[in-house]
Protein backbone atom coordinates (compact mmCIF):
# COMPACT_ATOMS: atom_id res chain seq x y z
CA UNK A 1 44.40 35.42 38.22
CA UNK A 2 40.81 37.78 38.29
CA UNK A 3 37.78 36.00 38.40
CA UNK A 4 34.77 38.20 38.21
CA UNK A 5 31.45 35.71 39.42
CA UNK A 6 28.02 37.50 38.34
CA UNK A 7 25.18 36.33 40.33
CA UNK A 8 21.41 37.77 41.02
CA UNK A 9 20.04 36.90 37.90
CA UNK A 10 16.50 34.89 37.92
CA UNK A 11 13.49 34.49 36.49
CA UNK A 12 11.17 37.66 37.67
CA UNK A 13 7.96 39.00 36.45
CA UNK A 14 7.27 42.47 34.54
CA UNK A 15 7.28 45.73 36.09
CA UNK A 16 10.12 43.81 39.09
CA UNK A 17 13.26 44.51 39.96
CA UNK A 18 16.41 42.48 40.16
CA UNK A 19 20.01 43.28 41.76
CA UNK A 20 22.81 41.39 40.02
CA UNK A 21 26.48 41.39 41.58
CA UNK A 22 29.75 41.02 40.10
CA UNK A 23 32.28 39.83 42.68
CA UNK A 24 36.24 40.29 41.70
CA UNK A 25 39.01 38.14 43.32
CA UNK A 26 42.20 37.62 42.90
CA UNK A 27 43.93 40.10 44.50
CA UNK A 28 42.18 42.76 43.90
CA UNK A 29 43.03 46.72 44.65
CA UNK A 30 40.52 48.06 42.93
CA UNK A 31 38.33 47.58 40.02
CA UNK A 32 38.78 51.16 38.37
CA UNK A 33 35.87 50.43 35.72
CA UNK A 34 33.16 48.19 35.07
CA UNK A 35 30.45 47.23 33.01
CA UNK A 36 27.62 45.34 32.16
CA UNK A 37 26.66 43.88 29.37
CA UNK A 38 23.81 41.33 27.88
CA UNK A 39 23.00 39.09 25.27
CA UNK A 40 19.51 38.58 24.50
CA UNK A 41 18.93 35.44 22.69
CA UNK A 42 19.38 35.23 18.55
CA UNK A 43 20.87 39.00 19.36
CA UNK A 44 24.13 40.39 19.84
CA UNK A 45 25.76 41.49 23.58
CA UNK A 46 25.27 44.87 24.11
CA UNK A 47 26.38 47.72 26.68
CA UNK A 48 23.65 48.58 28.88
CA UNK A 49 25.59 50.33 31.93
CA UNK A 50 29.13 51.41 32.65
CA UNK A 51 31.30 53.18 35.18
CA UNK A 52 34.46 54.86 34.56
CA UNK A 53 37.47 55.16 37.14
CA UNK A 54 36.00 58.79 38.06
CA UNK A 55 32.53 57.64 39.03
CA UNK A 56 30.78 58.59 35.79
CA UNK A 57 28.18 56.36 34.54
CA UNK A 58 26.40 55.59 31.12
CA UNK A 59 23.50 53.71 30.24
CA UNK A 60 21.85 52.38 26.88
CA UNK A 61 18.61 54.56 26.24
CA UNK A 62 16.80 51.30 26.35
CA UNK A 63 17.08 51.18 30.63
CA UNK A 64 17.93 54.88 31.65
CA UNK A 65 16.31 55.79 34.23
CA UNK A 66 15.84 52.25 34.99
CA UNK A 67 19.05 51.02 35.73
CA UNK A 68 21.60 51.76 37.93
CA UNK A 69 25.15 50.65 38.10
CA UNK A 70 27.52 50.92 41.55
CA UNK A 71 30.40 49.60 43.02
CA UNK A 72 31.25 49.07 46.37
CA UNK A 73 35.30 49.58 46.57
CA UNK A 74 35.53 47.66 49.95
CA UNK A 75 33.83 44.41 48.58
CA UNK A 76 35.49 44.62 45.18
CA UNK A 77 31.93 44.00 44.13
CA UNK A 78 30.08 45.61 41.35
CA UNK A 79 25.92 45.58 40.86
CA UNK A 80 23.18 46.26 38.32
CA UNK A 81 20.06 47.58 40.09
CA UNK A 82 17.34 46.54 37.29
CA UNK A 83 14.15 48.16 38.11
CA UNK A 84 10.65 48.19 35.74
CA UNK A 85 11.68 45.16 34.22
CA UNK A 86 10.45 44.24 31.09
CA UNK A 87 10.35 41.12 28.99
CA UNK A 88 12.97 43.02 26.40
CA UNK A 89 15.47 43.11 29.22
CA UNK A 90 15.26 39.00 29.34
CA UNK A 91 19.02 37.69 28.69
CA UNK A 92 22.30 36.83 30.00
CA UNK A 93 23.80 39.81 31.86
CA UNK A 94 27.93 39.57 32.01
CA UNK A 95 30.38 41.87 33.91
CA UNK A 96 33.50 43.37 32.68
CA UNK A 97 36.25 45.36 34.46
CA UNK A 98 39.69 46.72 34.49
CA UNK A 99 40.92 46.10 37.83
CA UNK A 100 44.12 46.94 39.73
CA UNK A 101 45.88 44.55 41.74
CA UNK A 102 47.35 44.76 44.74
CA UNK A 103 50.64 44.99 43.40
CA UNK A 104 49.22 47.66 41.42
CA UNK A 105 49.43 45.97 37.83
CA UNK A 106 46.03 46.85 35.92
CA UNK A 107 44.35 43.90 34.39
CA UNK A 108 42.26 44.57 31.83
CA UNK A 109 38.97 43.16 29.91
CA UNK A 110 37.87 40.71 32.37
CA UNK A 111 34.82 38.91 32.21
CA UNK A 112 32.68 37.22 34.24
CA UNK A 113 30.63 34.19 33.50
CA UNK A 114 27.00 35.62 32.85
CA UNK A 115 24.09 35.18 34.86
CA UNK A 116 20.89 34.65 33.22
CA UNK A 117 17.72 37.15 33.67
CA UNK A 118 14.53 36.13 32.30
CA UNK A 119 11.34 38.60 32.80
CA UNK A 120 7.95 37.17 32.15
CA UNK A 121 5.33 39.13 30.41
């Protein structure tokens, strides 16, 4: 079974920076893309930063150039460098991957728990 566990997520002030991780287990290969998404309270989750399986990123225009997703293959860990922080970016921040497993199966659509990140003004 995949678990992906976000964690890094706390309350910071404006104009800080955060780094959240997404950890995968369960066998893992690889994860071959991931993203991150949040959910701002009242509002629905959104994509704010993805990675394909050839390295390419994306980003919501509301945190490019703020942002920064990477992955570190030998950890099977994922992260969300948030810098400039502002209180708009204040919400639960969840991981989601495809992964390959060891026995090279791809799982699909896994998410992680959420990790709450609330910037004061």
């Amino acid at each position: 079974q995949v678990q992906l566990v976000e964690s890094g997520g706390e309350l910071v002030q404006a104009g800080g920076s955060l780094r959240l991780s997404c950890a995968a287990s369960g066998n893992i290969f690889y994860i071959r893309t991931a993203n991150w998404y949040r959910q701002a309270p009242g509002k629905q989750r959104e994509l704010v930063a993805s990675r394909s399986s050839n390295g390419n990123t994306n980003y919501a225009d509301s945190v490019k150039g703020r942002f920064t997703i990477s992955r570190d293959n030998a950890k099977n860990t994922v992260y969300l460098q948030m810098d400039s922080l502002t209180p708009d970016d204040t919400g639960v921040y969840y991981c989601n991957a495809d992964v390959v497993l060891s026995t090279g199966t791809e799982m699909r659509d896994n998410w992680g728990q959420g990790t709450q990140v609330t910037v004061s003004s």
